[in-house]
C-alpha atoms as a PDB file:
ATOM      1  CA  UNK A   1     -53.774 -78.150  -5.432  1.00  0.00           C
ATOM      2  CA  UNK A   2     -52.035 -75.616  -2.848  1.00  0.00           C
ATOM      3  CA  UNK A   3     -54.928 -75.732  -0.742  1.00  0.00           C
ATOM      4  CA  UNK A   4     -54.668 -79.675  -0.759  1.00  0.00           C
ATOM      5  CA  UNK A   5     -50.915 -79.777   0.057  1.00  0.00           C
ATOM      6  CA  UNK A   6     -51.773 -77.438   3.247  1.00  0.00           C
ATOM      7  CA  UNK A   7     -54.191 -79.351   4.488  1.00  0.00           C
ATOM      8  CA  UNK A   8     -52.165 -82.620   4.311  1.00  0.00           C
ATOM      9  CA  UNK A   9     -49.425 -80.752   6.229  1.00  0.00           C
ATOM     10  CA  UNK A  10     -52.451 -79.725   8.805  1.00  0.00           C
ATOM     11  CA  UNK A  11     -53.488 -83.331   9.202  1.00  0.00           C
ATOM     12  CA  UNK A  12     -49.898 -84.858   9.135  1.00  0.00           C
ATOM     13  CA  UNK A  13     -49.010 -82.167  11.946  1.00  0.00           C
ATOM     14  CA  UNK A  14     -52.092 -83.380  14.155  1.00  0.00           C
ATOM     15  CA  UNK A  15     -51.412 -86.738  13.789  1.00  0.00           C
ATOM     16  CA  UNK A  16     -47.826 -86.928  14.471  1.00  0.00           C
ATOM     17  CA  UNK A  17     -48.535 -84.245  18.370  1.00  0.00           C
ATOM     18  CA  UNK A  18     -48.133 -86.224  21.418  1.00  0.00           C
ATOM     19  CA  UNK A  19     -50.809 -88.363  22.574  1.00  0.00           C
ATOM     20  CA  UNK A  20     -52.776 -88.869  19.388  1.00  0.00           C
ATOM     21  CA  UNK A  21     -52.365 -92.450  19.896  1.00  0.00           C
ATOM     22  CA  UNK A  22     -53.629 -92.629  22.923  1.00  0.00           C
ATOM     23  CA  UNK A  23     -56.656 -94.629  23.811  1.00  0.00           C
ATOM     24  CA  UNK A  24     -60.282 -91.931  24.913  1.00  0.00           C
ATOM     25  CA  UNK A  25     -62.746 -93.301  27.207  1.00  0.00           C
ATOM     26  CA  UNK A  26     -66.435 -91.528  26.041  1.00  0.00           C
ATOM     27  CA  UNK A  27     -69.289 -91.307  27.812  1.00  0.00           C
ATOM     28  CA  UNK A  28     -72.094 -89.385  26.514  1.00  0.00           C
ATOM     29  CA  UNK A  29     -75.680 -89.412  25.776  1.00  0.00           C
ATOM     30  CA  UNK A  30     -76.710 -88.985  22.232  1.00  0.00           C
ATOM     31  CA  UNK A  31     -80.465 -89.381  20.512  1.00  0.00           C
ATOM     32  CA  UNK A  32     -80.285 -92.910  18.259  1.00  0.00           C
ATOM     33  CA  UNK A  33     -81.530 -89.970  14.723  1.00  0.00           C
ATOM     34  CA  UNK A  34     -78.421 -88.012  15.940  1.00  0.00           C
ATOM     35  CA  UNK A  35     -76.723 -91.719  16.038  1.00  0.00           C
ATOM     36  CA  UNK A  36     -77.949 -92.579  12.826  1.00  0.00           C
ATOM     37  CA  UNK A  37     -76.675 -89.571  10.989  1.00  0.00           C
ATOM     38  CA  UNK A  38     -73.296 -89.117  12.150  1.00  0.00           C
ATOM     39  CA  UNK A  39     -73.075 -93.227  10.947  1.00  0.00           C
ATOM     40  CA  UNK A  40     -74.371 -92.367   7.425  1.00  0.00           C
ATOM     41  CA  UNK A  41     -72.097 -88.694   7.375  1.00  0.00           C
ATOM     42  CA  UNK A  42     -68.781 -91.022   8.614  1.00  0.00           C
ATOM     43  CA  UNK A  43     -69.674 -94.156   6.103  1.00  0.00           C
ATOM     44  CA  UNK A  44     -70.369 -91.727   3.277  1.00  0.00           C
ATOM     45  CA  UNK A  45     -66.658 -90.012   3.951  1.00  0.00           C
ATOM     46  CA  UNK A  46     -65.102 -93.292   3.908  1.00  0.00           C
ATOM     47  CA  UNK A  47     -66.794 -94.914   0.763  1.00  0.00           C
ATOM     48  CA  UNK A  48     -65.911 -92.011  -1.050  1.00  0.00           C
ATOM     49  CA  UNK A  49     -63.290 -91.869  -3.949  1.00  0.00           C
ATOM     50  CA  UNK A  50     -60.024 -92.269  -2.904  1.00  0.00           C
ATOM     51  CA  UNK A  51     -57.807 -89.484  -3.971  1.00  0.00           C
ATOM     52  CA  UNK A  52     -60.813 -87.069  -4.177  1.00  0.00           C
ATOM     53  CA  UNK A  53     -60.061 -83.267  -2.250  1.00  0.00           C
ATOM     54  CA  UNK A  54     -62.573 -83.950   0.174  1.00  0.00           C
ATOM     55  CA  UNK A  55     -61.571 -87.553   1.067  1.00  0.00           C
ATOM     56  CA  UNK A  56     -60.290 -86.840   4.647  1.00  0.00           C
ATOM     57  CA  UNK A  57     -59.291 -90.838   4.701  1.00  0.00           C
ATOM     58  CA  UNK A  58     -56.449 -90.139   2.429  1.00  0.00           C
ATOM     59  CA  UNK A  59     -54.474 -88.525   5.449  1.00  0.00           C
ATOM     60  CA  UNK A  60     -55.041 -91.554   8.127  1.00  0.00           C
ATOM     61  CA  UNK A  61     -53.886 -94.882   7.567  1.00  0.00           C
ATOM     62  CA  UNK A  62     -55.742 -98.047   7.242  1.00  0.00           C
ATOM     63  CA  UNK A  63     -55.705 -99.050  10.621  1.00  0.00           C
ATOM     64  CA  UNK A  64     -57.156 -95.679  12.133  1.00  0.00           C
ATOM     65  CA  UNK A  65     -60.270 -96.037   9.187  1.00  0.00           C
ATOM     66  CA  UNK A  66     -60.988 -99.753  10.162  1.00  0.00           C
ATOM     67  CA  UNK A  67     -60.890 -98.372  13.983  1.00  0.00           C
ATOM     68  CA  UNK A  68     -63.890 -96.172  13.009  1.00  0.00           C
ATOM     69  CA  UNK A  69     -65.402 -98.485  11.128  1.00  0.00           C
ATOM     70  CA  UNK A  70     -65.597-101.090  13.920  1.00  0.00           C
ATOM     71  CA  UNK A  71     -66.621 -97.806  16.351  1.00  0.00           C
ATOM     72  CA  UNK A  72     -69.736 -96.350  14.168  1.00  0.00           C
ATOM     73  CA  UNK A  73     -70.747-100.652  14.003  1.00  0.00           C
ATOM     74  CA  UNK A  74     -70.556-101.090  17.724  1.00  0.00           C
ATOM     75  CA  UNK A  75     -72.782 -97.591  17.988  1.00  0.00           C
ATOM     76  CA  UNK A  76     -75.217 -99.149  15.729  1.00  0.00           C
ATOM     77  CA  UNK A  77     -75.499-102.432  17.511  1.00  0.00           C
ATOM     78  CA  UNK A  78     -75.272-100.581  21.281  1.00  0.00           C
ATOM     79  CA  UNK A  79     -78.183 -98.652  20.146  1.00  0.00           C
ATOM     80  CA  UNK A  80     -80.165-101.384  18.018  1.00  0.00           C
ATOM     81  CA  UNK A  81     -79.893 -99.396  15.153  1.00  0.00           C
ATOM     82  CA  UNK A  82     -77.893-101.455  13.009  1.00  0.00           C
ATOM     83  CA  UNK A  83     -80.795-103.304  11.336  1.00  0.00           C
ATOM     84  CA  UNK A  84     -82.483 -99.827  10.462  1.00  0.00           C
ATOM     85  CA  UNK A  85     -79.598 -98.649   9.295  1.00  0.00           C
ATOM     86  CA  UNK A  86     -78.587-101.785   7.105  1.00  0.00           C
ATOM     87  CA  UNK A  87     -82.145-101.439   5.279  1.00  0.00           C
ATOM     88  CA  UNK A  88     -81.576 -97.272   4.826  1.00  0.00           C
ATOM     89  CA  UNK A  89     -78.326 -98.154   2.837  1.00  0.00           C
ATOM     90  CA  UNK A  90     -80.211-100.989   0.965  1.00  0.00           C
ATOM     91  CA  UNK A  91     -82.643 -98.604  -0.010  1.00  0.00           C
ATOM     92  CA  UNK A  92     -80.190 -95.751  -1.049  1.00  0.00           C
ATOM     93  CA  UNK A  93     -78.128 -98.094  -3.125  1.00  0.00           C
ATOM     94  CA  UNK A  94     -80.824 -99.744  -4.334  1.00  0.00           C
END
């Protein structure tokens, strides 16, 4: 429980720093399979229990997890990978 409290005060202190708000222009090359897992590693975080230790969501607020929801989607679509990876997820749940 100690070790939860201190990393809340970690991610509250990060959030609240100058500049966090602030709008990043990327530009970088990345292979679609590194594409592909770092949208099944993010959608796994954020469709995980709320309230759970390792649920990293619990510290942002809505806004900031619908922001990288919409980001991971438009990574999908800009690298035609979104079909692939809506029939990966049908297969996992199913």
């Amino acid at each position: 429980m100690e070790k939860t409290m201190q990393m809340a005060m970690v991610y509250e202190t990060l959030l609240c720093s100058p500049g966090m708000a602030e709008s990043v222009k990327l530009d970088m090359r990345v292979s679609r399979k590194a594409l592909l897992l770092l949208a099944a590693s993010v959608e796994s975080q954020l469709k995980g229990p709320a309230g759970s230790p390792a649920a990293v969501t619990d510290y942002f607020g809505v806004e900031t997890v619908e922001e990288l929801e919409k980001m991971i989607s438009d990574m999908l679509l800009k690298s035609e990978l979104s079909g692939l990876h809506s029939k990966l997820k049908t297969l996992q749940n199913g």
